[in-house]
Protein backbone atom coordinates (compact mmCIF):
# COMPACT_ATOMS: atom_id res chain seq x y z
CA UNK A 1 -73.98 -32.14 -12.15
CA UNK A 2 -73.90 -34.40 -9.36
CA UNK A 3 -76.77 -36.13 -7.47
CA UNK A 4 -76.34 -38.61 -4.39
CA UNK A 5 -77.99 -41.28 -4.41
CA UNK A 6 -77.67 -44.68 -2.66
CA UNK A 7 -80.14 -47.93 -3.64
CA UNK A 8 -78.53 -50.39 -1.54
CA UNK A 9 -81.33 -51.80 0.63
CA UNK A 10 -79.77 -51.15 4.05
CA UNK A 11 -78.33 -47.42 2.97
CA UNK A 12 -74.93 -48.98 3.16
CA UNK A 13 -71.42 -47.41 1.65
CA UNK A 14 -69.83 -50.39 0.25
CA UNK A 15 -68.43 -51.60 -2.57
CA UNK A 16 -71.69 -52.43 -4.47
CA UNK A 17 -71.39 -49.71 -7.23
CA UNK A 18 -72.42 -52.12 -10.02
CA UNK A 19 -75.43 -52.99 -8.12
CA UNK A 20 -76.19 -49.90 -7.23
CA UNK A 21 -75.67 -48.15 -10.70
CA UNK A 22 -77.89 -50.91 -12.85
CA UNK A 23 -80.35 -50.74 -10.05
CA UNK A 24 -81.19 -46.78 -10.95
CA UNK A 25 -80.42 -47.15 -14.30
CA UNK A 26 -83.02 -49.94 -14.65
CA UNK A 27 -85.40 -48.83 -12.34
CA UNK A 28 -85.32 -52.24 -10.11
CA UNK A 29 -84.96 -53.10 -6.28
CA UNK A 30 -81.36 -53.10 -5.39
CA UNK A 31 -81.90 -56.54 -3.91
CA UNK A 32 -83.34 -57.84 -7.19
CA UNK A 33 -80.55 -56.75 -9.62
CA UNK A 34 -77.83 -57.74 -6.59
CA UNK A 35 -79.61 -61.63 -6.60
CA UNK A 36 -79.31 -61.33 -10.51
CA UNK A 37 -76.02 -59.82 -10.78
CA UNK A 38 -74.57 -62.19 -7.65
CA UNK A 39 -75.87 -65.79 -9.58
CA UNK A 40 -74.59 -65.20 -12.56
CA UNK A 41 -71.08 -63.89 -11.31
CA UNK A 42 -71.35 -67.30 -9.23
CA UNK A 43 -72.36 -69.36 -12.33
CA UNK A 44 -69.80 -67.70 -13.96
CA UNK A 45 -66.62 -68.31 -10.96
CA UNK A 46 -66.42 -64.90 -11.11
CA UNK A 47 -66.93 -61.93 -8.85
CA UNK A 48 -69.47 -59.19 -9.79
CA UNK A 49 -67.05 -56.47 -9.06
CA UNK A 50 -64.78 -58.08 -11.54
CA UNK A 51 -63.93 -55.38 -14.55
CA UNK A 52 -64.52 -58.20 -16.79
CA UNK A 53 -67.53 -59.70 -15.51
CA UNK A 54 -68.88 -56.04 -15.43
CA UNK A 55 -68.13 -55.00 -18.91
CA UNK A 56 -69.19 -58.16 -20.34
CA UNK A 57 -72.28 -57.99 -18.40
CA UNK A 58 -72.78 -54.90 -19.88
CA UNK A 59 -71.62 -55.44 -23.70
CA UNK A 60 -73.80 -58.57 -23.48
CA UNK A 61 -76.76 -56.31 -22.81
CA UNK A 62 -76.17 -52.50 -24.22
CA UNK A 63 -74.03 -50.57 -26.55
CA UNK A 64 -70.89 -49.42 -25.75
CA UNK A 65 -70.34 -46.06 -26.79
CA UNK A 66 -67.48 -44.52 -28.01
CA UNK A 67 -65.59 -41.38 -26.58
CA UNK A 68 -61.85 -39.71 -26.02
CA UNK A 69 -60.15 -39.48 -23.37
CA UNK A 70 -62.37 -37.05 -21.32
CA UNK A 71 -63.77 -37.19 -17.46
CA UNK A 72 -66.75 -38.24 -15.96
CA UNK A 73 -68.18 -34.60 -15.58
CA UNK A 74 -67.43 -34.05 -19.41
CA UNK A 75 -68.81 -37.14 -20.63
CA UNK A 76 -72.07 -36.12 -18.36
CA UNK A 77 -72.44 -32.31 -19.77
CA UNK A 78 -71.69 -34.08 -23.67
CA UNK A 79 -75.06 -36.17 -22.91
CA UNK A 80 -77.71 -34.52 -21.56
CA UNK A 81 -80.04 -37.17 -22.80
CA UNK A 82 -80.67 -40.68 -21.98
CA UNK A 83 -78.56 -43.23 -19.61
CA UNK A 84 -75.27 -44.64 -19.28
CA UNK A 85 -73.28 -47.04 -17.45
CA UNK A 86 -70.12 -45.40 -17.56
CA UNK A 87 -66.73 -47.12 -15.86
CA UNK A 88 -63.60 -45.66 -14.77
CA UNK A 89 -60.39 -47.16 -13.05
CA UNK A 90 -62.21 -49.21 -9.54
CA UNK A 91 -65.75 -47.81 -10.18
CA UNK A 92 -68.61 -47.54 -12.13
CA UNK A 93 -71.62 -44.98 -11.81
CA UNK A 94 -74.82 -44.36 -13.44
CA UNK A 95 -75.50 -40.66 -15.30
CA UNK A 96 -78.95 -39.88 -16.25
CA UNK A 97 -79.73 -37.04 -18.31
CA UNK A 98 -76.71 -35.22 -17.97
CA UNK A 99 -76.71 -36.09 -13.73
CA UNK A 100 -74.39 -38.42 -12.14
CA UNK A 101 -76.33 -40.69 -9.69
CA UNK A 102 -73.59 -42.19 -6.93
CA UNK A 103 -72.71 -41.79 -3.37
CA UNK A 104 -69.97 -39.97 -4.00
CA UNK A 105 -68.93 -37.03 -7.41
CA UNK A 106 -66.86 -38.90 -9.48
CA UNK A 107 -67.11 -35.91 -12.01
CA UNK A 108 -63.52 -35.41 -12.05
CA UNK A 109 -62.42 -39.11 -12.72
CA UNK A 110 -61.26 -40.58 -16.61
CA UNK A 111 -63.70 -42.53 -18.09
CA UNK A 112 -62.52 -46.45 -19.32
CA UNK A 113 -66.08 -47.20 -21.04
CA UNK A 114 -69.22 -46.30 -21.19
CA UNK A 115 -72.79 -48.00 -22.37
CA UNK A 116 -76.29 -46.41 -22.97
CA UNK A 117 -78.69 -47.81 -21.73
CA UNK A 118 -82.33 -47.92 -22.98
């Protein structure tokens, strides 16, 4: 099941799905976690869109879980419980008990990782 949902601060459409996911799946401001997320990338040389940057961001902080080969949607119905990060080729999006949370249903898109987190 899909649910829209946009945190950015100014109800903008851009590329900010990292931001936007960890803010929702953390429960903070979408300016705190972008100030966060943006210092560290820039600590780092790195952008925070970066697939690296992201999924180190993320192993550094949660457990990755493992799956198959199976979509977005699929991966949402298999977990009806608890919250992931989960990535996919360009974007990322948060699912919450069983609902993805984005701007846009990603349902039918391959999932590259995903993490849980608590």
């Amino acid at each position: 099941m899909f649910k829209y949902y946009n945190a950015n601060s100014h109800n903008r459409d851009i590329s900010d799905c990292f931001i936007r996911c960890l803010s929702v799946l953390t429960n903070r401001r979408w300016l705190d976690v972008y100030k966060e997320v943006s210092n560290l990338a820039g600590r780092q040389g790195m952008m925070f869109s970066d697939v690296e940057f992201v999924e180190d961001y993320l192993d550094d902080r949660y457990d990755r879980e493992k799956h198959h080969a199976i979509t977005v949607g699929e991966f949402a119905e298999e977990h009806p419980y608890n919250k992931y990060a989960v990535t996919m080729t360009g974007h990322i999006t948060a699912i919450i008990n069983g609902e993805i949370i984005d701007t846009f249903d990603c349902s039918d898109r391959l999932i590259r990782c995903a993490w849980r987190i608590d």
